[in-house]
C-alpha atoms as a PDB file:
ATOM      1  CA  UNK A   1     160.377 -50.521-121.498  1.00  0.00           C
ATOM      2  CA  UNK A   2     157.424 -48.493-123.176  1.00  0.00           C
ATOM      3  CA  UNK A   3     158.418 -49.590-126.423  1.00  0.00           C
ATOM      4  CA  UNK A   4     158.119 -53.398-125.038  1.00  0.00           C
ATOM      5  CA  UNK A   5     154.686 -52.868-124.144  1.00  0.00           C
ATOM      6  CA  UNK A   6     153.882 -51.175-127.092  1.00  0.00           C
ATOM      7  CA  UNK A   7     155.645 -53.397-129.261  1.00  0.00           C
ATOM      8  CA  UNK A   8     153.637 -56.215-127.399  1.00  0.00           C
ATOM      9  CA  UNK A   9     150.455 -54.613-127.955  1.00  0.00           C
ATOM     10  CA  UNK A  10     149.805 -53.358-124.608  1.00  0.00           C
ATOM     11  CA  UNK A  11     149.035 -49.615-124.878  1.00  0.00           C
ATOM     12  CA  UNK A  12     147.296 -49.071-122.136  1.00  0.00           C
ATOM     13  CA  UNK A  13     150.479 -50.028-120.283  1.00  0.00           C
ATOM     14  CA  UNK A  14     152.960 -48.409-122.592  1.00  0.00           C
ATOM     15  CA  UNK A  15     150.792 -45.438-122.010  1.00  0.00           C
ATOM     16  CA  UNK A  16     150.755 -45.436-118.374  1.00  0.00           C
ATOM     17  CA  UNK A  17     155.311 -45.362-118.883  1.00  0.00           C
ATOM     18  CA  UNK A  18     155.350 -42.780-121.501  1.00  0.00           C
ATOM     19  CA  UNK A  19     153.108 -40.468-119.401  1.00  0.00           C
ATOM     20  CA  UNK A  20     155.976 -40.531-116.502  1.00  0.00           C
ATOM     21  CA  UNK A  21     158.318 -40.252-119.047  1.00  0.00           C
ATOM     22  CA  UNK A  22     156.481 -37.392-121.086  1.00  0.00           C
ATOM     23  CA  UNK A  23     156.422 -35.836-117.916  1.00  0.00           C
ATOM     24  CA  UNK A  24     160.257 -35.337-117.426  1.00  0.00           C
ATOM     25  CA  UNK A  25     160.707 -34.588-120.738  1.00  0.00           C
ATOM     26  CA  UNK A  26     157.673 -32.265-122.157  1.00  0.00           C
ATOM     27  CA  UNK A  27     159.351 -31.638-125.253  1.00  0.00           C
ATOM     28  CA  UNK A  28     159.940 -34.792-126.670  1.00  0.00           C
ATOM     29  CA  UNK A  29     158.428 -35.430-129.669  1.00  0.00           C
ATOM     30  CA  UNK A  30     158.868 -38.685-130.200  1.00  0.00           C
ATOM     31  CA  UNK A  31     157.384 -39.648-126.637  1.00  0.00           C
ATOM     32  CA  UNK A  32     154.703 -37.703-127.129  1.00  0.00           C
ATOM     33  CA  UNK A  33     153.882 -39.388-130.478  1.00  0.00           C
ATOM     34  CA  UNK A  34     154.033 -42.744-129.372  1.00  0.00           C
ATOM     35  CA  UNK A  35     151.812 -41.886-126.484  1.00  0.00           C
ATOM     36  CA  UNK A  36     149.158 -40.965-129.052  1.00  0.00           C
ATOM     37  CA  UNK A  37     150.073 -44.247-131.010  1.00  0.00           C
ATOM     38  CA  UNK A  38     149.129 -46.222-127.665  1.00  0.00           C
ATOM     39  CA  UNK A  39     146.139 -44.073-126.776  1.00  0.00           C
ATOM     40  CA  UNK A  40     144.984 -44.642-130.167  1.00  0.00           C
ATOM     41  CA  UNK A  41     145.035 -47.977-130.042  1.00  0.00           C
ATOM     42  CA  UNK A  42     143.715 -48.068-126.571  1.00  0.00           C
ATOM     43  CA  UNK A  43     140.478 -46.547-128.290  1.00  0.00           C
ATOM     44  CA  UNK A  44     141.557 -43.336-125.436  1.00  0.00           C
ATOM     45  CA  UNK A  45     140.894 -41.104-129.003  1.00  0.00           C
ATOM     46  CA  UNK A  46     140.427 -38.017-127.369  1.00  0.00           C
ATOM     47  CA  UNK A  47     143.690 -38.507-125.381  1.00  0.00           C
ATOM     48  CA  UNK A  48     145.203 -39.191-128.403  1.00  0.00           C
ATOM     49  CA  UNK A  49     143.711 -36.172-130.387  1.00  0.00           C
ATOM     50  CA  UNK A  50     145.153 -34.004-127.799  1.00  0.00           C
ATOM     51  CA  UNK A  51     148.626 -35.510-127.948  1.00  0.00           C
ATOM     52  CA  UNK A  52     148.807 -35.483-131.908  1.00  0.00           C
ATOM     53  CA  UNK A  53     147.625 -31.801-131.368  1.00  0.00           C
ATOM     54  CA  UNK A  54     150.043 -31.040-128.969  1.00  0.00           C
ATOM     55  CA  UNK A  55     152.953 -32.636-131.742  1.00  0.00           C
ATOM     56  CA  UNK A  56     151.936 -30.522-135.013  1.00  0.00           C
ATOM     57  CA  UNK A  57     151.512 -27.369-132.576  1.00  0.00           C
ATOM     58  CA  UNK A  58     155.547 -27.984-131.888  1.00  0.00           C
ATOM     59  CA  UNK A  59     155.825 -29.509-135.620  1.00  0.00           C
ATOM     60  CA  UNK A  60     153.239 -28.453-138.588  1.00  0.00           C
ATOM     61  CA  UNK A  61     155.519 -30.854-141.349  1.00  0.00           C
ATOM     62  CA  UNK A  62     155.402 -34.091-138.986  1.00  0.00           C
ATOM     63  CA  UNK A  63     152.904 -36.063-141.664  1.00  0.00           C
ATOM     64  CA  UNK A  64     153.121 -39.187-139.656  1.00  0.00           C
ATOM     65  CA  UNK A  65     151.377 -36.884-136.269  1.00  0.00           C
ATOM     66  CA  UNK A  66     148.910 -35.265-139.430  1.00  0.00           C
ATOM     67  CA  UNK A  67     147.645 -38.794-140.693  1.00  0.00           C
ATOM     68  CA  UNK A  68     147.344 -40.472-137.248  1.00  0.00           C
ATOM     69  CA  UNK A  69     145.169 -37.243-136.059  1.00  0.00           C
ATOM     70  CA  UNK A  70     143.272 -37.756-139.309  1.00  0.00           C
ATOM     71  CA  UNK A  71     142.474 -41.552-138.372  1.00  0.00           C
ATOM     72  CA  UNK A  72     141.720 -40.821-134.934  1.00  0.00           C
ATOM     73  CA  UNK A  73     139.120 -38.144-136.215  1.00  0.00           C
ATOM     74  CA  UNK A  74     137.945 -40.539-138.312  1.00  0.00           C
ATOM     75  CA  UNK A  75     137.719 -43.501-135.731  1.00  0.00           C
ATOM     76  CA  UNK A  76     135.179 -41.237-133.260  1.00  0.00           C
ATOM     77  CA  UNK A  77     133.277 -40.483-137.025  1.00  0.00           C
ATOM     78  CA  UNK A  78     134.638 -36.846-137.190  1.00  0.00           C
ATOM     79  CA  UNK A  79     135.090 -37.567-140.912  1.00  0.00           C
ATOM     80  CA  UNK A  80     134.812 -33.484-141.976  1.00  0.00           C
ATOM     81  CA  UNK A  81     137.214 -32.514-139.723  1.00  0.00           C
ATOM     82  CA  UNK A  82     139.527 -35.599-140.560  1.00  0.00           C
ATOM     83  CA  UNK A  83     139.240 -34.796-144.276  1.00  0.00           C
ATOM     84  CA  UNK A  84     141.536 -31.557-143.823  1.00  0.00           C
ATOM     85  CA  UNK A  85     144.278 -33.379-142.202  1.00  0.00           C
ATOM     86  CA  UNK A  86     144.519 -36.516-144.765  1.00  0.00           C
ATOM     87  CA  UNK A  87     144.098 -33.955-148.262  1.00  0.00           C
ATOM     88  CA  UNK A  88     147.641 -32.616-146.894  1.00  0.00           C
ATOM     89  CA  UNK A  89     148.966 -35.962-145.759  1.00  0.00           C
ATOM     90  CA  UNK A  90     148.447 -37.118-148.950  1.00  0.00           C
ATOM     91  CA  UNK A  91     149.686 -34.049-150.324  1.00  0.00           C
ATOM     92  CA  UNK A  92     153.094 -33.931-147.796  1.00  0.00           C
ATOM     93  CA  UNK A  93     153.548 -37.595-148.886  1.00  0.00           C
ATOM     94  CA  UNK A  94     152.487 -37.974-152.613  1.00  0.00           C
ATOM     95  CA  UNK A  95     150.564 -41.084-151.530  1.00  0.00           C
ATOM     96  CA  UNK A  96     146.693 -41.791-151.838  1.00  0.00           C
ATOM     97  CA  UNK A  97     144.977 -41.917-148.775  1.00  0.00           C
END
């Protein structure tokens, strides 16, 4: 059902369901990823800092987690902090950023 509101564009609601789900299952990744996808783009960017933080803590490779924490540091105009975060993206990935 999260994925529905997500996948319909509304995070705030998708968040609200991954939360209950996120908390019956703390260690899912994947959850917890998503949840920063929708607090991201809920413009909840702190949220969503601390979720992506919460991901690489449990998973240092997981680029996708790495690039969206470098957009979201971006997005509240934390561009030196971002900068770290996207150099190894793009170094993970091979691509440009």
């Amino acid at each position: 059902m999260a994925n529905f509101y997500f996948d319909s564009k509304a995070y705030t609601d998708a968040a609200r369901m991954l939360e209950g789900v996120l908390a019956e299952e703390p260690a899912n990744l994947s959850v917890r990823l998503l949840l920063a996808r929708s607090y991201f783009h809920s413009a909840q960017l702190r949220r969503a800092e601390a979720e992506l933080r919460r991901v690489l803590d449990a998973d240092p490779a997981e680029d996708y987690a790495r690039l969206m924490l470098g957009r979201t540091l971006e997005r509240q105009g934390r561009h030196e902090e971002a900068r770290p975060h996207l150099r190894l993206v793009a170094a993970m990935t091979g691509e440009q950023l």
